[in-house]
C-alpha atoms as a PDB file:
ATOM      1  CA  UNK A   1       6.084 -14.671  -1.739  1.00  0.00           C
ATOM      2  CA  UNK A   2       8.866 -12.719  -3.643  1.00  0.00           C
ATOM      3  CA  UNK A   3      11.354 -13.647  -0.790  1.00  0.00           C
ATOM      4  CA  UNK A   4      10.100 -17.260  -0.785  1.00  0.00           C
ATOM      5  CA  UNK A   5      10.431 -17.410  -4.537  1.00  0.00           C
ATOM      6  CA  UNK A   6      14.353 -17.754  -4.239  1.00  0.00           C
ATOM      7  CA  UNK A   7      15.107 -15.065  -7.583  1.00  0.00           C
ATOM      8  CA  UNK A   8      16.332 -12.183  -5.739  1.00  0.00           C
ATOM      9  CA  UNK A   9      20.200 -11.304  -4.567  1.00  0.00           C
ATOM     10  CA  UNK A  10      22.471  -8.317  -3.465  1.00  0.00           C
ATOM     11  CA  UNK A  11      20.775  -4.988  -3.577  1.00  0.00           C
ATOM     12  CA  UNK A  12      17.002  -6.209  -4.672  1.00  0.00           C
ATOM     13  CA  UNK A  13      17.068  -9.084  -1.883  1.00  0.00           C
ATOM     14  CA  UNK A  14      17.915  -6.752   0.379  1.00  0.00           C
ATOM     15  CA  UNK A  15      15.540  -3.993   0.100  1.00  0.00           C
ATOM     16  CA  UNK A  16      12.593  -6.482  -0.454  1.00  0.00           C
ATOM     17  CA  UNK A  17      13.500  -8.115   3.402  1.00  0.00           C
ATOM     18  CA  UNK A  18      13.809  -4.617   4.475  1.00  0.00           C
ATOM     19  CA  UNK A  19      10.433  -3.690   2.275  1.00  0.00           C
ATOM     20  CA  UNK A  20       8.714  -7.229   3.925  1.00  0.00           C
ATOM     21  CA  UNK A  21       9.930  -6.094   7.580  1.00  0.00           C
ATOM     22  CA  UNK A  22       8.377  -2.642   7.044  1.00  0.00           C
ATOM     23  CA  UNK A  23       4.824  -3.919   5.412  1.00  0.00           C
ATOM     24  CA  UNK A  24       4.813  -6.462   8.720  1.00  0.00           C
ATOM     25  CA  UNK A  25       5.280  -3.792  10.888  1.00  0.00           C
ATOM     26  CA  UNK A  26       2.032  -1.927   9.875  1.00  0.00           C
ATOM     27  CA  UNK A  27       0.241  -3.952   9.641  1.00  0.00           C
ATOM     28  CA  UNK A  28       0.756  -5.180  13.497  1.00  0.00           C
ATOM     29  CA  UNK A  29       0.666  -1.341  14.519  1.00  0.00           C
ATOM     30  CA  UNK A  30      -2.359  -0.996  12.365  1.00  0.00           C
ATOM     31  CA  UNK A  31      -4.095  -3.807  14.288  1.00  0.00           C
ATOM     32  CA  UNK A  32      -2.851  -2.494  17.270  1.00  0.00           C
ATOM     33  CA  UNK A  33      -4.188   1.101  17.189  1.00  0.00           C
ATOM     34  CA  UNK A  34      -7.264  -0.007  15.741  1.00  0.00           C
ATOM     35  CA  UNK A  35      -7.847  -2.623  18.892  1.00  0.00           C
ATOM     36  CA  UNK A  36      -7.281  -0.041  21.139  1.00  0.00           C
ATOM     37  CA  UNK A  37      -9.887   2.585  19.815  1.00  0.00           C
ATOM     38  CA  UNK A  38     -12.736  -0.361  19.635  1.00  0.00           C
ATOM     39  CA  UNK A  39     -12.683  -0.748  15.998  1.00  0.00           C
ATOM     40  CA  UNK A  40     -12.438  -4.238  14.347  1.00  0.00           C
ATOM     41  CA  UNK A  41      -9.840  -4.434  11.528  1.00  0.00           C
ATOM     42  CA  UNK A  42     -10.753  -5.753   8.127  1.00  0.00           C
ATOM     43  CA  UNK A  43     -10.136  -9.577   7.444  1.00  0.00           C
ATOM     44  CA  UNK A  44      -6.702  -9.695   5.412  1.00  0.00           C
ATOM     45  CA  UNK A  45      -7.678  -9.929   2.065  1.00  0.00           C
ATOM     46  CA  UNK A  46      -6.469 -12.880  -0.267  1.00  0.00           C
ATOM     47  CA  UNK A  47      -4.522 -11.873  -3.121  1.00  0.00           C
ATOM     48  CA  UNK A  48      -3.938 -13.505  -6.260  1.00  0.00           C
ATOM     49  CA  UNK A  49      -0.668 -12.471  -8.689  1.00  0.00           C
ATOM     50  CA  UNK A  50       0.199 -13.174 -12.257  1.00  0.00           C
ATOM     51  CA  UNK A  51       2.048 -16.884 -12.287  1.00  0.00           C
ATOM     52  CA  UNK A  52       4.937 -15.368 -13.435  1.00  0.00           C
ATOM     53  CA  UNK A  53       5.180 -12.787 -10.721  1.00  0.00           C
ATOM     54  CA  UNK A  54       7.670 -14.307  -8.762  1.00  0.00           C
ATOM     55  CA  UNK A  55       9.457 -16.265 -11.232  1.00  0.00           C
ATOM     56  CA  UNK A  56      12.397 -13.575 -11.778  1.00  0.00           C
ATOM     57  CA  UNK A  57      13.792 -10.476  -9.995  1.00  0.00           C
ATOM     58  CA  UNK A  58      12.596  -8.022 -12.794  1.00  0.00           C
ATOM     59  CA  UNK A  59       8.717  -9.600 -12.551  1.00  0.00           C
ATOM     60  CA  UNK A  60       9.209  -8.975  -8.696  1.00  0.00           C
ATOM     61  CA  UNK A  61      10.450  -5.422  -8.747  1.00  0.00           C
ATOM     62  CA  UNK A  62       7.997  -4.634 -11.970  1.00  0.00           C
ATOM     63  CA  UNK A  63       5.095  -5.893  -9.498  1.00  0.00           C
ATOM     64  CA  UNK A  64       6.581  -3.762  -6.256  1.00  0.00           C
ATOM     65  CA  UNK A  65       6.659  -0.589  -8.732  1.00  0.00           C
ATOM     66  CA  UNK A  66       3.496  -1.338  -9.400  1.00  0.00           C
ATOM     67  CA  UNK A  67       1.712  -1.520  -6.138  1.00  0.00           C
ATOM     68  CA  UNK A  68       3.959   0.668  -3.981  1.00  0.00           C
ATOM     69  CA  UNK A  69       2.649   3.745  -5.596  1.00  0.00           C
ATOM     70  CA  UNK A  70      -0.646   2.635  -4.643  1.00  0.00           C
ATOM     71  CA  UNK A  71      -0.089   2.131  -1.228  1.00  0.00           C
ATOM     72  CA  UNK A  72       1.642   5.648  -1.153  1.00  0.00           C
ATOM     73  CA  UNK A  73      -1.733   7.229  -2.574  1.00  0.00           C
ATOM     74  CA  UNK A  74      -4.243   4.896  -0.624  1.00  0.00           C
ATOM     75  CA  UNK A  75      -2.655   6.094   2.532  1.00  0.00           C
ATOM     76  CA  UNK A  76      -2.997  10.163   1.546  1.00  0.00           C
ATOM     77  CA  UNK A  77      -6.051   9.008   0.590  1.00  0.00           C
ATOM     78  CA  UNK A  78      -7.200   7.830   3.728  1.00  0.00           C
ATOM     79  CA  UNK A  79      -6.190  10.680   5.812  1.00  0.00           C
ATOM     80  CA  UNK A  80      -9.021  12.531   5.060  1.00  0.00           C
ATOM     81  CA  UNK A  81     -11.473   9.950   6.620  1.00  0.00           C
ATOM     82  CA  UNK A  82      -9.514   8.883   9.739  1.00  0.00           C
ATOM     83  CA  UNK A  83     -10.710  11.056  12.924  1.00  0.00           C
ATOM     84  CA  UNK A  84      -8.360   9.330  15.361  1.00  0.00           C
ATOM     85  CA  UNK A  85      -5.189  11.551  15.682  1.00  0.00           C
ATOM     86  CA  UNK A  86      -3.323   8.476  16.813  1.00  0.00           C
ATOM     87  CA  UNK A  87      -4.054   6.171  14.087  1.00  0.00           C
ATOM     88  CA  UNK A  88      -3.834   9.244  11.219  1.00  0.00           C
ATOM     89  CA  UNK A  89      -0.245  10.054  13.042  1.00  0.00           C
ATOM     90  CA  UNK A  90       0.733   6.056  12.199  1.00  0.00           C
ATOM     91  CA  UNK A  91      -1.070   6.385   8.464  1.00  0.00           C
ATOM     92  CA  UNK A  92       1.199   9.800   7.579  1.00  0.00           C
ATOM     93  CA  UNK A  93       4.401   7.849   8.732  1.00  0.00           C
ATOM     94  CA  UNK A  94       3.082   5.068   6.904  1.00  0.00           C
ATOM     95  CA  UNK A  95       2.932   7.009   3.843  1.00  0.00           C
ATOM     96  CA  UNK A  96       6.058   8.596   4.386  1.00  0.00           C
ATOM     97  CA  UNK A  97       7.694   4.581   4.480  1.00  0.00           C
ATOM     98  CA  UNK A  98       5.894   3.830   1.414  1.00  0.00           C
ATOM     99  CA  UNK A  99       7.140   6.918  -0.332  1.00  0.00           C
ATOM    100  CA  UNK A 100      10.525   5.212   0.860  1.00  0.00           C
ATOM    101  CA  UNK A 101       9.929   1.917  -0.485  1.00  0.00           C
ATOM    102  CA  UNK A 102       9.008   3.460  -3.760  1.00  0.00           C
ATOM    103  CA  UNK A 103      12.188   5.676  -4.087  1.00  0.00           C
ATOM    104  CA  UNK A 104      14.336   2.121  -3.471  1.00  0.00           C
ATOM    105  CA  UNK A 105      12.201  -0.119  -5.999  1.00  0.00           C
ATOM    106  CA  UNK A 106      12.752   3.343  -8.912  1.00  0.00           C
ATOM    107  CA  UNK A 107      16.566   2.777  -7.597  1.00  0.00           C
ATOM    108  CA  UNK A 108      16.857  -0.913  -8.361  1.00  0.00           C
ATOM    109  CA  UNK A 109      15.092  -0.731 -11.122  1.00  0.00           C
ATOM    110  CA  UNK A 110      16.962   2.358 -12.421  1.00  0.00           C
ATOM    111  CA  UNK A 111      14.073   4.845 -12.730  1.00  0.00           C
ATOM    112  CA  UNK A 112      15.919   8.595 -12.793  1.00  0.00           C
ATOM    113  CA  UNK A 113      15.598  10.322 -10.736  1.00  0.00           C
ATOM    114  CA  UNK A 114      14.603   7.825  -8.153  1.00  0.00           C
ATOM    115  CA  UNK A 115      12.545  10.422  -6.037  1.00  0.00           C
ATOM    116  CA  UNK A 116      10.347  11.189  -8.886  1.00  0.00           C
ATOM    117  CA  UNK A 117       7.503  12.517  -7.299  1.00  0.00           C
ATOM    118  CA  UNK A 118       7.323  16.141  -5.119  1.00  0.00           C
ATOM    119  CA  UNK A 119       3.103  15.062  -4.408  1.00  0.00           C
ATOM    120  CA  UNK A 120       2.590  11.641  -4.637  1.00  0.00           C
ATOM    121  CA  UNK A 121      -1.524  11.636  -5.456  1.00  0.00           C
ATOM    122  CA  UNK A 122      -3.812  10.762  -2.966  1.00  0.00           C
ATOM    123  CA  UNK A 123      -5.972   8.173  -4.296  1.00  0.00           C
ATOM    124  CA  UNK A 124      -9.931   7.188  -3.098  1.00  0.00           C
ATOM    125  CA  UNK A 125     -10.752   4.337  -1.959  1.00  0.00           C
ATOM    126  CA  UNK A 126     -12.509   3.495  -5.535  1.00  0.00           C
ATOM    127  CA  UNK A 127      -9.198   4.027  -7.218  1.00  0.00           C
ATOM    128  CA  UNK A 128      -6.828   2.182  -5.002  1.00  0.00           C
ATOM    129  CA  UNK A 129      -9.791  -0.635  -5.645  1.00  0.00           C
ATOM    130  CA  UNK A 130      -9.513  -0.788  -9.428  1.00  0.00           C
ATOM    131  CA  UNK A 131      -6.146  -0.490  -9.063  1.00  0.00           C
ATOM    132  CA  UNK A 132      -5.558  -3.775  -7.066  1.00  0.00           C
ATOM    133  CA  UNK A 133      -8.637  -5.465  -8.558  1.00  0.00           C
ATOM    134  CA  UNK A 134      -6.750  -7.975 -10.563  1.00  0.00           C
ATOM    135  CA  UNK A 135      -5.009  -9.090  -7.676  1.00  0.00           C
ATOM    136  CA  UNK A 136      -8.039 -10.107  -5.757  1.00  0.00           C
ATOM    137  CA  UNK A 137     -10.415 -11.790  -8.121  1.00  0.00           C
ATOM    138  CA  UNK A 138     -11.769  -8.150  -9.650  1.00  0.00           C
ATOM    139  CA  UNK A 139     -13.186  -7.850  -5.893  1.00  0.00           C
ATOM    140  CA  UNK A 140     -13.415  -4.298  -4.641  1.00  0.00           C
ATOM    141  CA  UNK A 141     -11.988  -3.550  -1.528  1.00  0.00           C
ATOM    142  CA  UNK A 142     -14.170  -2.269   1.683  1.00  0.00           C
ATOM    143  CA  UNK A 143     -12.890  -0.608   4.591  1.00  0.00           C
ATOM    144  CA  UNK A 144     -15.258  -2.046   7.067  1.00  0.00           C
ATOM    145  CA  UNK A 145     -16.220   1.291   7.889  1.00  0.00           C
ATOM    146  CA  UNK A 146     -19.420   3.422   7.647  1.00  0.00           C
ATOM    147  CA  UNK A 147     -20.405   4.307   4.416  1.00  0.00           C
ATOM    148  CA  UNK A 148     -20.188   7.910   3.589  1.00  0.00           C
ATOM    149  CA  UNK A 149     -23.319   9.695   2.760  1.00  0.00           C
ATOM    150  CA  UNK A 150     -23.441  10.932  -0.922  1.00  0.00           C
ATOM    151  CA  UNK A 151     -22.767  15.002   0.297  1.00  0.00           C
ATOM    152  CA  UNK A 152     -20.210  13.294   2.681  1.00  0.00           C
ATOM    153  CA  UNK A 153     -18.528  11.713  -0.089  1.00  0.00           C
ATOM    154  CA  UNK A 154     -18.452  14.925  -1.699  1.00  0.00           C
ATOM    155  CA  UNK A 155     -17.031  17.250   0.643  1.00  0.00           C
ATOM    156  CA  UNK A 156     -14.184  14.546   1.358  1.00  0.00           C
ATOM    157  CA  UNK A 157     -13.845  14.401  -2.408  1.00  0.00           C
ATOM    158  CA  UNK A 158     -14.543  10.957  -2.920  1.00  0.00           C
ATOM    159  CA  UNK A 159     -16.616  10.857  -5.665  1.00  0.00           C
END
């Protein structure tokens, strides 16, 4: 959407195609390693932004500082649930790209220093939920996955 909006040029066009590329890639290697253990990925979810959103560079950049962080965190987060070694070696170099894509949104949008973070904070799965909440409807998000008993929940620190 933010490339198709037509508002971004030199430096911020650039690192949003490289920013789309990246989020494409996951997802497709996501997919992939999921298929190949037997698991059935989630349906992609349907998001809705603010109307202004895409209607300037700043609102675009404001929005990736926004939710870039949270993918950061939702990935740590998630490490302590996934059992395949495969798939949590692709979700820590995940993280490590969003941790990138953060760093070039704080550069654009002249945060200082632009690496402003030496542990990004792994977030559950209830907080990466509230945090993008408004941009599905105020649905919660589900992994697909088991649910965690309550002492399971616990010792993964998830409640």
């Amino acid at each position: 959407m933010a490339l198709d909006a037509g508002v971004l040029s030199g430096d911020a066009l650039g690192v949003v195609e490289n920013l789309e590329s990246h989020e494409s890639q996951h997802v497709d290697a996501l997919i992939g390693l999921l298929d190949s253990v037997g698991a059935t990925p989630v349906e992609k979810p349907t998001f809705t932004f603010p109307a202004d959103a895409t209607s300037s560079q700043a609102s675009i950049l404001d929005l990736a500082a926004t939710l870039e962080p949270v993918g950061v965190g939702a990935y740590l987060g998630a490490a302590l649930l996934i059992s395949s070694p495969d798939i949590l070696a692709a979700a820590g170099s995940i993280a490590g790209v969003e941790g990138e894509h953060v760093v070039a949104i704080n550069w654009l949008l002249g945060v200082v220093p632009y690496a402003n973070e030496a542990f990004p904070e792994a977030l559950t799965l209830d907080e990466v939920s509230a945090a993008v909440a408004p941009f599905m409807g105020g649905k919660m998000l589900s992994t697909g996955g088991p649910k965690l008993s309550p002492a399971e929940a616990y010792r993964l620190g998830h409640v």
